[in-house]
PDB file of N, CA and C in Angstrom:
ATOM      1  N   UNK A   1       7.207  88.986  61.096  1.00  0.00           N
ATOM      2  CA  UNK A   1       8.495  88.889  60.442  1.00  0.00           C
ATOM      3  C   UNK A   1       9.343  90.128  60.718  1.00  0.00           C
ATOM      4  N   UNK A   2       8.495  91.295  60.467  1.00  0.00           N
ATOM      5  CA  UNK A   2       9.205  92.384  61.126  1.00  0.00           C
ATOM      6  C   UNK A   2      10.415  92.411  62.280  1.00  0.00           C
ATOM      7  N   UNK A   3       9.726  91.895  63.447  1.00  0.00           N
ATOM      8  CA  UNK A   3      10.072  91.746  65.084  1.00  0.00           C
ATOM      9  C   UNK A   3      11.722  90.891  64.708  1.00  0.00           C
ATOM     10  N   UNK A   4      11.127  89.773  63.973  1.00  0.00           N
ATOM     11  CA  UNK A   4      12.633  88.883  63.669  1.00  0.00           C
ATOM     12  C   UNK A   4      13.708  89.797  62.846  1.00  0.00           C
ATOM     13  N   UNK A   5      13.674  90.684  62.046  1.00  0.00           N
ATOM     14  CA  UNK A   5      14.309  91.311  61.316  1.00  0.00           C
ATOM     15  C   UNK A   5      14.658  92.475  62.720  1.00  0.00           C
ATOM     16  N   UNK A   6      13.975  93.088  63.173  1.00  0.00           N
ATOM     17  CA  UNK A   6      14.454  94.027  64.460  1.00  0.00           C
ATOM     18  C   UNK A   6      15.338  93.443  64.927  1.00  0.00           C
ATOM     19  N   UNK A   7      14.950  92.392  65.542  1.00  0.00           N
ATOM     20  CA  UNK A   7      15.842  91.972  66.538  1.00  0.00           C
ATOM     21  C   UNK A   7      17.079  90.838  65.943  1.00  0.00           C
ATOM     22  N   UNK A   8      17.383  90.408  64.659  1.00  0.00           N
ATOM     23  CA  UNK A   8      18.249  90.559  64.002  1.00  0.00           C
ATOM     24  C   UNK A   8      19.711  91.697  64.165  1.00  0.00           C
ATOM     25  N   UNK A   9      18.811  93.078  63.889  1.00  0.00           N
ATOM     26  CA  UNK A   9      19.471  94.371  63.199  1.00  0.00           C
ATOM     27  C   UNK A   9      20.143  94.718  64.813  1.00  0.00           C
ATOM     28  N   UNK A  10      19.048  94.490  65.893  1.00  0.00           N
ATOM     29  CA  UNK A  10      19.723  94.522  66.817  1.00  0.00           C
ATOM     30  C   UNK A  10      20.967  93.429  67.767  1.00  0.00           C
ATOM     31  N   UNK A  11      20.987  92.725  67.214  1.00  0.00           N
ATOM     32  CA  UNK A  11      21.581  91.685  67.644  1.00  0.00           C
ATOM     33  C   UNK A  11      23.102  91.958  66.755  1.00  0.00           C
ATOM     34  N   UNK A  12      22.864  92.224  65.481  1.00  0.00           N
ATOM     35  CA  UNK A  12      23.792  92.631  64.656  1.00  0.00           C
ATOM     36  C   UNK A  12      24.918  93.850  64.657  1.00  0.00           C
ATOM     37  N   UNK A  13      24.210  94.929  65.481  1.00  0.00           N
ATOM     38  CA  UNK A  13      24.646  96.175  66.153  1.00  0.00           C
ATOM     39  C   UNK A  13      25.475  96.119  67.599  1.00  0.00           C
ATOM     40  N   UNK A  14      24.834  94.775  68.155  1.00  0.00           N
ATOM     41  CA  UNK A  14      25.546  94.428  69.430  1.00  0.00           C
ATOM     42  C   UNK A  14      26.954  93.566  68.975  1.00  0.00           C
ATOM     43  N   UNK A  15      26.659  93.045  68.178  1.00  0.00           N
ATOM     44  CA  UNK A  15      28.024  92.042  68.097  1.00  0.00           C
ATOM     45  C   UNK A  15      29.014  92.782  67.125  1.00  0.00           C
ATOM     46  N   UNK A  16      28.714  94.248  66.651  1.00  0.00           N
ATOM     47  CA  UNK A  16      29.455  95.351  66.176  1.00  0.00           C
ATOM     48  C   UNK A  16      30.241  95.812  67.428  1.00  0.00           C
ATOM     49  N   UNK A  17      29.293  96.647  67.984  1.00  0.00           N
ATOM     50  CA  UNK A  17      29.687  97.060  69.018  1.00  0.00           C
ATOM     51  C   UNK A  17      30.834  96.008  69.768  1.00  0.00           C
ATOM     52  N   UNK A  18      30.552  94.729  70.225  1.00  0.00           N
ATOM     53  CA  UNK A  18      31.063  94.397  71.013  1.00  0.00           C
ATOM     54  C   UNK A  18      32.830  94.380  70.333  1.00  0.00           C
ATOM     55  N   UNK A  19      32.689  93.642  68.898  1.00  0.00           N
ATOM     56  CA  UNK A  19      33.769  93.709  67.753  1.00  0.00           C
ATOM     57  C   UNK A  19      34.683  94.870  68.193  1.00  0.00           C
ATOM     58  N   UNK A  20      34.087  96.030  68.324  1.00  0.00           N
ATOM     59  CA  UNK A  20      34.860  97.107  68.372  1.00  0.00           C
ATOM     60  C   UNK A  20      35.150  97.362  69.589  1.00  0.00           C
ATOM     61  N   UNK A  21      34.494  96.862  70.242  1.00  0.00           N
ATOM     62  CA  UNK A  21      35.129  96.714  71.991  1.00  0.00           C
ATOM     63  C   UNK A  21      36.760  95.881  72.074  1.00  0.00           C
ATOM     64  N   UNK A  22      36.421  94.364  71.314  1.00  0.00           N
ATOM     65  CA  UNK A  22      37.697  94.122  71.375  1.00  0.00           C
ATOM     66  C   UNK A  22      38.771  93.987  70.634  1.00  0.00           C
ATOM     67  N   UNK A  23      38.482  94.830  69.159  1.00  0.00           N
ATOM     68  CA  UNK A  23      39.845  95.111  68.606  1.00  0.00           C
ATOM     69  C   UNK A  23      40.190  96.278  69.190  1.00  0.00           C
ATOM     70  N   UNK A  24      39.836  97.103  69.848  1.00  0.00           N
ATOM     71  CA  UNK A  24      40.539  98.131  70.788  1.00  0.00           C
ATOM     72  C   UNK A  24      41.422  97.935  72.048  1.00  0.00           C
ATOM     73  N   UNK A  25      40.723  96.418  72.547  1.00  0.00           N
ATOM     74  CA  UNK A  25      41.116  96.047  73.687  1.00  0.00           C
ATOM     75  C   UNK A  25      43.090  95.494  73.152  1.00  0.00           C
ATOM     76  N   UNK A  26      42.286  94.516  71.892  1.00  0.00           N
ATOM     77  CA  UNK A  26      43.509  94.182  71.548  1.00  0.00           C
ATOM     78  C   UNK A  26      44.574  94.740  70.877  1.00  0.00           C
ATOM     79  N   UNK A  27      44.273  95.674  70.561  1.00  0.00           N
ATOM     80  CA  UNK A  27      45.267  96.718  69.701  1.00  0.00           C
ATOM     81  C   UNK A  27      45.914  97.325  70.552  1.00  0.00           C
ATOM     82  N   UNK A  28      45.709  97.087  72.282  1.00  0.00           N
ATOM     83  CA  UNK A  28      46.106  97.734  73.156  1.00  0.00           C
ATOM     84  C   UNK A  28      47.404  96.581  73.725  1.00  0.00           C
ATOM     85  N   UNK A  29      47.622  95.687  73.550  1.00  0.00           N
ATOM     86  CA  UNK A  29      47.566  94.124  74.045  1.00  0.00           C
ATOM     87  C   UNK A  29      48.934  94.251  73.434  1.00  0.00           C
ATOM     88  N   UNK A  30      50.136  93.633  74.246  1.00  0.00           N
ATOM     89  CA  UNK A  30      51.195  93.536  73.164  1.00  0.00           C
ATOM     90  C   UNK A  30      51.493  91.750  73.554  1.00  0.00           C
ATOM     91  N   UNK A  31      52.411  91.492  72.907  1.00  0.00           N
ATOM     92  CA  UNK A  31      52.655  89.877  72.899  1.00  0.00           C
ATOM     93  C   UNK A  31      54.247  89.794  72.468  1.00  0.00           C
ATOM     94  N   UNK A  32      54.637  89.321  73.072  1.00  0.00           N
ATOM     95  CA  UNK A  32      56.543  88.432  73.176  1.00  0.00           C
ATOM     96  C   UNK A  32      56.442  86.823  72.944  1.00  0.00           C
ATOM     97  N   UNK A  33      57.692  87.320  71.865  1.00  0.00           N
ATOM     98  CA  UNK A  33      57.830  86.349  71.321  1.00  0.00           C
ATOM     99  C   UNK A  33      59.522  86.200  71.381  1.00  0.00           C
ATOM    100  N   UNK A  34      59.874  84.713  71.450  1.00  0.00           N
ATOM    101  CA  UNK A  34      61.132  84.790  72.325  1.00  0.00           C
ATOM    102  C   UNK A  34      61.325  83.222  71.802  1.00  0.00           C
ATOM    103  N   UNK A  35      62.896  83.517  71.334  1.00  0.00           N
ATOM    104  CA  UNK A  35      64.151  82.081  71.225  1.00  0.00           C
ATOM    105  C   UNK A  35      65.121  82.394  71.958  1.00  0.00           C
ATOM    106  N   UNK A  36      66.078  81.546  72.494  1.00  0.00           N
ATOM    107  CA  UNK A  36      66.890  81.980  73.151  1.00  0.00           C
ATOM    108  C   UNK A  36      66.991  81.767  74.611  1.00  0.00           C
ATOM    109  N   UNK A  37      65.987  82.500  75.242  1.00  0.00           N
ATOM    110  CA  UNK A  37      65.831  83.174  76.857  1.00  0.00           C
ATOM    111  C   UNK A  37      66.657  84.061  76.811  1.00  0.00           C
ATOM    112  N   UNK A  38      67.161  84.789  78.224  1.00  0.00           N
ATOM    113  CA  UNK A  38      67.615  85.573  78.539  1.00  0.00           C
ATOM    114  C   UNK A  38      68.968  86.138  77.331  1.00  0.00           C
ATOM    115  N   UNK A  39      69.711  85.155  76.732  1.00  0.00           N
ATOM    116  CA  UNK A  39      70.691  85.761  75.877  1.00  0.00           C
ATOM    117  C   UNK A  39      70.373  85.506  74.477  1.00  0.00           C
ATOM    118  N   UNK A  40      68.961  84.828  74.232  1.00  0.00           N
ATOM    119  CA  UNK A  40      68.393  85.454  72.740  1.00  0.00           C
ATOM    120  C   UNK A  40      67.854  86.460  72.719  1.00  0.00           C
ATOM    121  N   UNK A  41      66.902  86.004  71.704  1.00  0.00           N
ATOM    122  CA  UNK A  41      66.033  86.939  70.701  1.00  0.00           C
ATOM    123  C   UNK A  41      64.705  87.259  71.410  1.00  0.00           C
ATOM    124  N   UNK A  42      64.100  88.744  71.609  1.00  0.00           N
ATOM    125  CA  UNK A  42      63.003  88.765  71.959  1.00  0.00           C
ATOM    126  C   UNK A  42      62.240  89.728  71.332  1.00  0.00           C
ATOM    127  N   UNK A  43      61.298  89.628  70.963  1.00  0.00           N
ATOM    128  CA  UNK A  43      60.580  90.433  70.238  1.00  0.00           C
ATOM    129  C   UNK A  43      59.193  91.080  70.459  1.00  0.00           C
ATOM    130  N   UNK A  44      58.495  92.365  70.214  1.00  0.00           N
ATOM    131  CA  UNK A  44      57.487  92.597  71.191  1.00  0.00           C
ATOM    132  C   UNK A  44      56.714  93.069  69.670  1.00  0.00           C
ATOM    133  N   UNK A  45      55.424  92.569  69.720  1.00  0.00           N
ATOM    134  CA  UNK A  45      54.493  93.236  68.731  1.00  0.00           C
ATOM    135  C   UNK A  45      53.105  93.454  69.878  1.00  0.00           C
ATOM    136  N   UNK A  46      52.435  94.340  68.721  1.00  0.00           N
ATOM    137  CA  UNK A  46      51.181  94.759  69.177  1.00  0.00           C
ATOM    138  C   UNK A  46      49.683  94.203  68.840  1.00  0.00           C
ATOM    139  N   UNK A  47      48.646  94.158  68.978  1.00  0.00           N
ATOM    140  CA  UNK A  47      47.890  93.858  68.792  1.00  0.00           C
ATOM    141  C   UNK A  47      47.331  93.848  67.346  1.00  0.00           C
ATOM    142  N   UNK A  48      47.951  95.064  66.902  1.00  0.00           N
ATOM    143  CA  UNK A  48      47.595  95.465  65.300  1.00  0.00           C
ATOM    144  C   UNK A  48      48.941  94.831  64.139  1.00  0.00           C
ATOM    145  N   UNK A  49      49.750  93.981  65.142  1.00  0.00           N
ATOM    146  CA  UNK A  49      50.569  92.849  64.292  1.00  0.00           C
ATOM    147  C   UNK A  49      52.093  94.344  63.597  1.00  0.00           C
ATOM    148  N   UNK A  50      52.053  95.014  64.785  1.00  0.00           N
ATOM    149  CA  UNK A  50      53.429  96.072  64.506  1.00  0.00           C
ATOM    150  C   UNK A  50      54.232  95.698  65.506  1.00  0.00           C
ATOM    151  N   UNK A  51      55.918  95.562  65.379  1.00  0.00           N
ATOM    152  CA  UNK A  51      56.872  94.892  65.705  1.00  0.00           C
ATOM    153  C   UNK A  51      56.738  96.308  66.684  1.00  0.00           C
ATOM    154  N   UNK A  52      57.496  96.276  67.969  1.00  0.00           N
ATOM    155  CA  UNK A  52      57.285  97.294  68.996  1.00  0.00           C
ATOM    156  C   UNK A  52      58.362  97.347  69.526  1.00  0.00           C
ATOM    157  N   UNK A  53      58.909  96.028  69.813  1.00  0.00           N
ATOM    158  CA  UNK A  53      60.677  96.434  70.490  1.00  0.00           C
ATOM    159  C   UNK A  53      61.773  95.196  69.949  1.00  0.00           C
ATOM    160  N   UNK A  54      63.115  94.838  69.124  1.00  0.00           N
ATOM    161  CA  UNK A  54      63.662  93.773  69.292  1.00  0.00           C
ATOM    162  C   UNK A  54      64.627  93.621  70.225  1.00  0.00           C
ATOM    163  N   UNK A  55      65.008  92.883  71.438  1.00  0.00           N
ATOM    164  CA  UNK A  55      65.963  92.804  72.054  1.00  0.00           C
ATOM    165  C   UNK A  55      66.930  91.293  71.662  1.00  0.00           C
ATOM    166  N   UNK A  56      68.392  91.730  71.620  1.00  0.00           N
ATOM    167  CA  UNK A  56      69.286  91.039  71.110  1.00  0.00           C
ATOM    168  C   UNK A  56      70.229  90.911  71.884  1.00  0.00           C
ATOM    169  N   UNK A  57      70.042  89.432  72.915  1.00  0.00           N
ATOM    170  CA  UNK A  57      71.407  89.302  73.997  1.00  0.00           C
ATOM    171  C   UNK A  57      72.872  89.708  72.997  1.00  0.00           C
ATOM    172  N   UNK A  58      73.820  90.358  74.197  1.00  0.00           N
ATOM    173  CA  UNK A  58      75.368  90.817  73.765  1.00  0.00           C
ATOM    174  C   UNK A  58      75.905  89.375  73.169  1.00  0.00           C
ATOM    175  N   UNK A  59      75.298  88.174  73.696  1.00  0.00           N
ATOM    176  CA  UNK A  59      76.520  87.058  72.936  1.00  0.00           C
ATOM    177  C   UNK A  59      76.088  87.043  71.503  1.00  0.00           C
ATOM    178  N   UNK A  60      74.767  87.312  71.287  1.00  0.00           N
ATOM    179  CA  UNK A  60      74.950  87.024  69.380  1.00  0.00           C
ATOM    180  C   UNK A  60      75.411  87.879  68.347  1.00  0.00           C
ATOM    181  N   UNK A  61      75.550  88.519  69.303  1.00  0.00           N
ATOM    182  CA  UNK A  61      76.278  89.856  68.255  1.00  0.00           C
ATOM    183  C   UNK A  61      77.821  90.126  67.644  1.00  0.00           C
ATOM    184  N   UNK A  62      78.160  88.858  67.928  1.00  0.00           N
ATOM    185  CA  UNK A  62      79.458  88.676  67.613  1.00  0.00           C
ATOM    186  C   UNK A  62      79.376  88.297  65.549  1.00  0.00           C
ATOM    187  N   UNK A  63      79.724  88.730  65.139  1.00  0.00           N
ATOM    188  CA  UNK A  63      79.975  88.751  63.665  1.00  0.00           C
ATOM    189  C   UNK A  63      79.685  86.976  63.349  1.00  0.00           C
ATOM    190  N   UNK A  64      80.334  86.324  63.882  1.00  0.00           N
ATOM    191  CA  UNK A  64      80.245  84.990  63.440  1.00  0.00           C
ATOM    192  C   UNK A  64      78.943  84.454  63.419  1.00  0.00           C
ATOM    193  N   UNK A  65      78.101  84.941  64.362  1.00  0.00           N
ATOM    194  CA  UNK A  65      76.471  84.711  64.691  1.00  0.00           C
ATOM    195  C   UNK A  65      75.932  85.109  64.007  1.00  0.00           C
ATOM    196  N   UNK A  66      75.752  86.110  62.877  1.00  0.00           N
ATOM    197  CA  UNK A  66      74.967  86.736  62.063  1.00  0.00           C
ATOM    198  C   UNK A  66      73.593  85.999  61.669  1.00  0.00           C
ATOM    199  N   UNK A  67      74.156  84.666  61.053  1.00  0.00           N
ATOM    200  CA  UNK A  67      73.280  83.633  60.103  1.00  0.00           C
ATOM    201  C   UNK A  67      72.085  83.419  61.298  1.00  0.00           C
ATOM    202  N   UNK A  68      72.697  83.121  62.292  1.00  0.00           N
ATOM    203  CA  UNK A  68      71.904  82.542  63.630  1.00  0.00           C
ATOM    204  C   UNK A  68      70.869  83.850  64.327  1.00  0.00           C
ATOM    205  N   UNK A  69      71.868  84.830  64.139  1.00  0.00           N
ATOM    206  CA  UNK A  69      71.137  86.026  64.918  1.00  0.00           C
ATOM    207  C   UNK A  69      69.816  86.230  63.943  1.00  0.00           C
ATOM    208  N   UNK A  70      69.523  86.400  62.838  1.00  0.00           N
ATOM    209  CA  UNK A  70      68.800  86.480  61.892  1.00  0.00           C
ATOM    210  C   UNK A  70      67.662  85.717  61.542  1.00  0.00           C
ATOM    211  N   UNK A  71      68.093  84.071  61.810  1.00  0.00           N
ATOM    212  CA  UNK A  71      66.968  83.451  61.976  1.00  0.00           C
ATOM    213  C   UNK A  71      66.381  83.430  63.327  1.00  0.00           C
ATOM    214  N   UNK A  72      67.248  83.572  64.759  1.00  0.00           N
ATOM    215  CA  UNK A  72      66.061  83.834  65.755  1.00  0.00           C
ATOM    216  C   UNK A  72      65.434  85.206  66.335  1.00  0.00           C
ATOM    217  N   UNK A  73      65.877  85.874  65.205  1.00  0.00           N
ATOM    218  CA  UNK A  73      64.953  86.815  64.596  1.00  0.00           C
ATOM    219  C   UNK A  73      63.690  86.643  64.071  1.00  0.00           C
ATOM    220  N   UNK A  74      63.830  86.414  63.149  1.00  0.00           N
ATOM    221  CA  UNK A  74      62.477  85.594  61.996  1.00  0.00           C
ATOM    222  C   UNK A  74      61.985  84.672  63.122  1.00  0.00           C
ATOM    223  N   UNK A  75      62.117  83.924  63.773  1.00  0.00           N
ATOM    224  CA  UNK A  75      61.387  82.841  64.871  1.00  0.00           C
ATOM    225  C   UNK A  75      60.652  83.416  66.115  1.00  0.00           C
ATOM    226  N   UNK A  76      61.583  84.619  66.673  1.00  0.00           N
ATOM    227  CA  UNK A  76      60.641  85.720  67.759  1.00  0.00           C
ATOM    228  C   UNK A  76      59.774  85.640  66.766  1.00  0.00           C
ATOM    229  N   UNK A  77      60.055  87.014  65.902  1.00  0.00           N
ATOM    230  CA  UNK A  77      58.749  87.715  65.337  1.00  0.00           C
ATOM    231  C   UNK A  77      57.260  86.962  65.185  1.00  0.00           C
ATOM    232  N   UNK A  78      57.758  85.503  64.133  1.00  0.00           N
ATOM    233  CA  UNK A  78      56.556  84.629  63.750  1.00  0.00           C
ATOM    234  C   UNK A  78      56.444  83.960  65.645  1.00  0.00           C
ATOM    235  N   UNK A  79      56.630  84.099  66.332  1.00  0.00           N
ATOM    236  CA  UNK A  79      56.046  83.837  67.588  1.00  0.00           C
ATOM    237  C   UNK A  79      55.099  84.828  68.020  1.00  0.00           C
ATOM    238  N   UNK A  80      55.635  85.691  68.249  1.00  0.00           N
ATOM    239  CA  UNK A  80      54.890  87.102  68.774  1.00  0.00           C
ATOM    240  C   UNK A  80      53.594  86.959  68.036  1.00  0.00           C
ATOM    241  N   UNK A  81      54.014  87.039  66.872  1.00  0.00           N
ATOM    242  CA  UNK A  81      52.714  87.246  66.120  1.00  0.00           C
ATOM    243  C   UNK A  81      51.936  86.473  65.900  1.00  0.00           C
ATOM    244  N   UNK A  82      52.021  85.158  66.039  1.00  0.00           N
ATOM    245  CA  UNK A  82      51.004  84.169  65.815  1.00  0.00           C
ATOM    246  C   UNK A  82      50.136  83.817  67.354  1.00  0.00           C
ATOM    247  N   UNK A  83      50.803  84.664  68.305  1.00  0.00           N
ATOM    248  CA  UNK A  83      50.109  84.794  69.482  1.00  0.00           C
ATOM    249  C   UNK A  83      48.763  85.663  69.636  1.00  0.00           C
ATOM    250  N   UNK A  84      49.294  86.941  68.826  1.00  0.00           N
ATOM    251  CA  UNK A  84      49.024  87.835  68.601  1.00  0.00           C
ATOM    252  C   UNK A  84      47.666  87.565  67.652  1.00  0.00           C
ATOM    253  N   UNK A  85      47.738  86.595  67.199  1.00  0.00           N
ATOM    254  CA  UNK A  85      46.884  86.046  65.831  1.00  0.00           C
ATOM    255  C   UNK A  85      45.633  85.499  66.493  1.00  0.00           C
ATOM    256  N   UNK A  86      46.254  84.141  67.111  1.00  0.00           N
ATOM    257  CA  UNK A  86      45.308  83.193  67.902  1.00  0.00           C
ATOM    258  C   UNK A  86      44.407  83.660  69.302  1.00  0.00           C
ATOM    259  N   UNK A  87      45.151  84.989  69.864  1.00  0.00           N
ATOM    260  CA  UNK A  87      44.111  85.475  70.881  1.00  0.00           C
ATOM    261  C   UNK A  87      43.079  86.448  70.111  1.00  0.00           C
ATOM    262  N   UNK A  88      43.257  87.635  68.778  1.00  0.00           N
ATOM    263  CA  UNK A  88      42.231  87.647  68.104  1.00  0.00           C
ATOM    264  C   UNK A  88      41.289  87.190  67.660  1.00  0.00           C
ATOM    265  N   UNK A  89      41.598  85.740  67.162  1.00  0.00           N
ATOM    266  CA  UNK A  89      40.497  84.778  66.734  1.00  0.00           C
ATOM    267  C   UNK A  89      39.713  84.425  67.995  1.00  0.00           C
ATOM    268  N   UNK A  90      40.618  83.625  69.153  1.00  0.00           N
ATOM    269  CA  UNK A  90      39.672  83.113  69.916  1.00  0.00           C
ATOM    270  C   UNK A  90      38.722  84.215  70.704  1.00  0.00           C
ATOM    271  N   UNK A  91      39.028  85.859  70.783  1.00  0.00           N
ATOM    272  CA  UNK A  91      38.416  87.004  70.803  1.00  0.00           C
ATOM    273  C   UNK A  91      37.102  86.721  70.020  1.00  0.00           C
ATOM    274  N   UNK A  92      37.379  87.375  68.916  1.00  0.00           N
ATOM    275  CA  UNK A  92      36.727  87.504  67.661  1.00  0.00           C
ATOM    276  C   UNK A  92      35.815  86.325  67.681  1.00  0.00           C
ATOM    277  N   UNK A  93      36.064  84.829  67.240  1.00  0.00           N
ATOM    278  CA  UNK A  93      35.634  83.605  66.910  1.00  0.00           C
ATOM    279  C   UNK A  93      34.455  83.602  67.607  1.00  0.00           C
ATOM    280  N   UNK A  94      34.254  83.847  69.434  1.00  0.00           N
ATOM    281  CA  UNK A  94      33.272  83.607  69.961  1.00  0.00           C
ATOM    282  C   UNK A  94      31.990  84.565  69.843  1.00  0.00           C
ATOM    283  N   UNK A  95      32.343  85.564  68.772  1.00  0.00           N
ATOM    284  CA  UNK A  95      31.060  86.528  69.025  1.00  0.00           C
ATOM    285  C   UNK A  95      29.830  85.690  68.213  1.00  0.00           C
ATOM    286  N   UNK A  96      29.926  85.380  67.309  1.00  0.00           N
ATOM    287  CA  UNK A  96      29.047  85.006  66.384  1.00  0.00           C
ATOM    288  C   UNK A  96      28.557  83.118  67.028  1.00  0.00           C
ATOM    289  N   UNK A  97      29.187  83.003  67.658  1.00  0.00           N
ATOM    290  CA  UNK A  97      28.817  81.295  67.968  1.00  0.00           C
ATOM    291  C   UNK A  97      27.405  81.491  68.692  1.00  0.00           C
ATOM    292  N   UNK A  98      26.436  80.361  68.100  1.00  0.00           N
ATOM    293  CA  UNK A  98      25.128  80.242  68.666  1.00  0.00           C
ATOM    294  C   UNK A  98      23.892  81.570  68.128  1.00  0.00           C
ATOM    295  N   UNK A  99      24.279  82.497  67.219  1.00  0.00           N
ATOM    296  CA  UNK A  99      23.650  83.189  66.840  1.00  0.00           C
ATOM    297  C   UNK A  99      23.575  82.820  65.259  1.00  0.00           C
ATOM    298  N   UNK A 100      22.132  82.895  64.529  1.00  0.00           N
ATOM    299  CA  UNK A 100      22.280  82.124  63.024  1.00  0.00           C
ATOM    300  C   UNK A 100      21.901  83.572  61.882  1.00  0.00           C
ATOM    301  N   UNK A 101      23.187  83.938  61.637  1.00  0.00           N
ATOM    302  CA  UNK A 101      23.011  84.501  61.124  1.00  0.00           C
ATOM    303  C   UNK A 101      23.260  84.237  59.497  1.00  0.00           C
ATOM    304  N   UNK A 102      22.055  84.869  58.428  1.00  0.00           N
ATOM    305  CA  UNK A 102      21.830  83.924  57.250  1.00  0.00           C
ATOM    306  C   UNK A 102      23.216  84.246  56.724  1.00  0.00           C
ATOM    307  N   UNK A 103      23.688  83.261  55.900  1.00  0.00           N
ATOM    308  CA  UNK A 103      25.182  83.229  54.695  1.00  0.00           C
ATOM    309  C   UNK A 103      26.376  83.218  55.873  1.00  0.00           C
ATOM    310  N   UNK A 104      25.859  82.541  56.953  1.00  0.00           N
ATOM    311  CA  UNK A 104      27.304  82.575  58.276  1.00  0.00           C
ATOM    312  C   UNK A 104      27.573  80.621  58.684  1.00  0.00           C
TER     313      UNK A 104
END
């Protein structure tokens, strides 16, 4: 029973390790998120889900656009970031698959 508990603790240390392999990788990782094209909204976050750059084509910046400029604002961002989201998980998600670890 021992041997199974070793190699548990070790198995457990590897999929640490590896964990920390790739939230580093991804914290490195940025992701765009974009309405518009070229004369919208673009938005750059990071891996650790921090907004990094907004770019705002010259046509929405006209006063009358405000309402509009604002929501494809809010629509980059929740893009960026839910990119940002779903390559963590599918990162993350695969460490533990096929290994039984108890209360998982």
């Amino acid at each position: 029973m021992s041997m199974d508990l070793s190699r548990l603790m070790q198995q457990a240390q590897q999929m640490q390790r590896r964990m920390n392999e790739i939230e580093a990788e991804l914290a490195e990782t940025t992701y765009e998120g974009n309405t518009g094209g070229e004369e919208g909204v673009t938005v750059i976050v990071s891996g650790r889900n921090e907004v990094q750059e907004v770019r705002i084509g010259e046509e929405l910046m006209d006063p009358e656009n405000r309402e509009m400029l604002q929501d494809m604002v809010l629509i980059a961002v929740n893009d960026a970031l839910g990119k940002a989201a779903a390559e963590r998980e599918q990162k993350l998600g695969g460490l533990t698959q096929g290994m039984k670890l108890p209360g998982m």
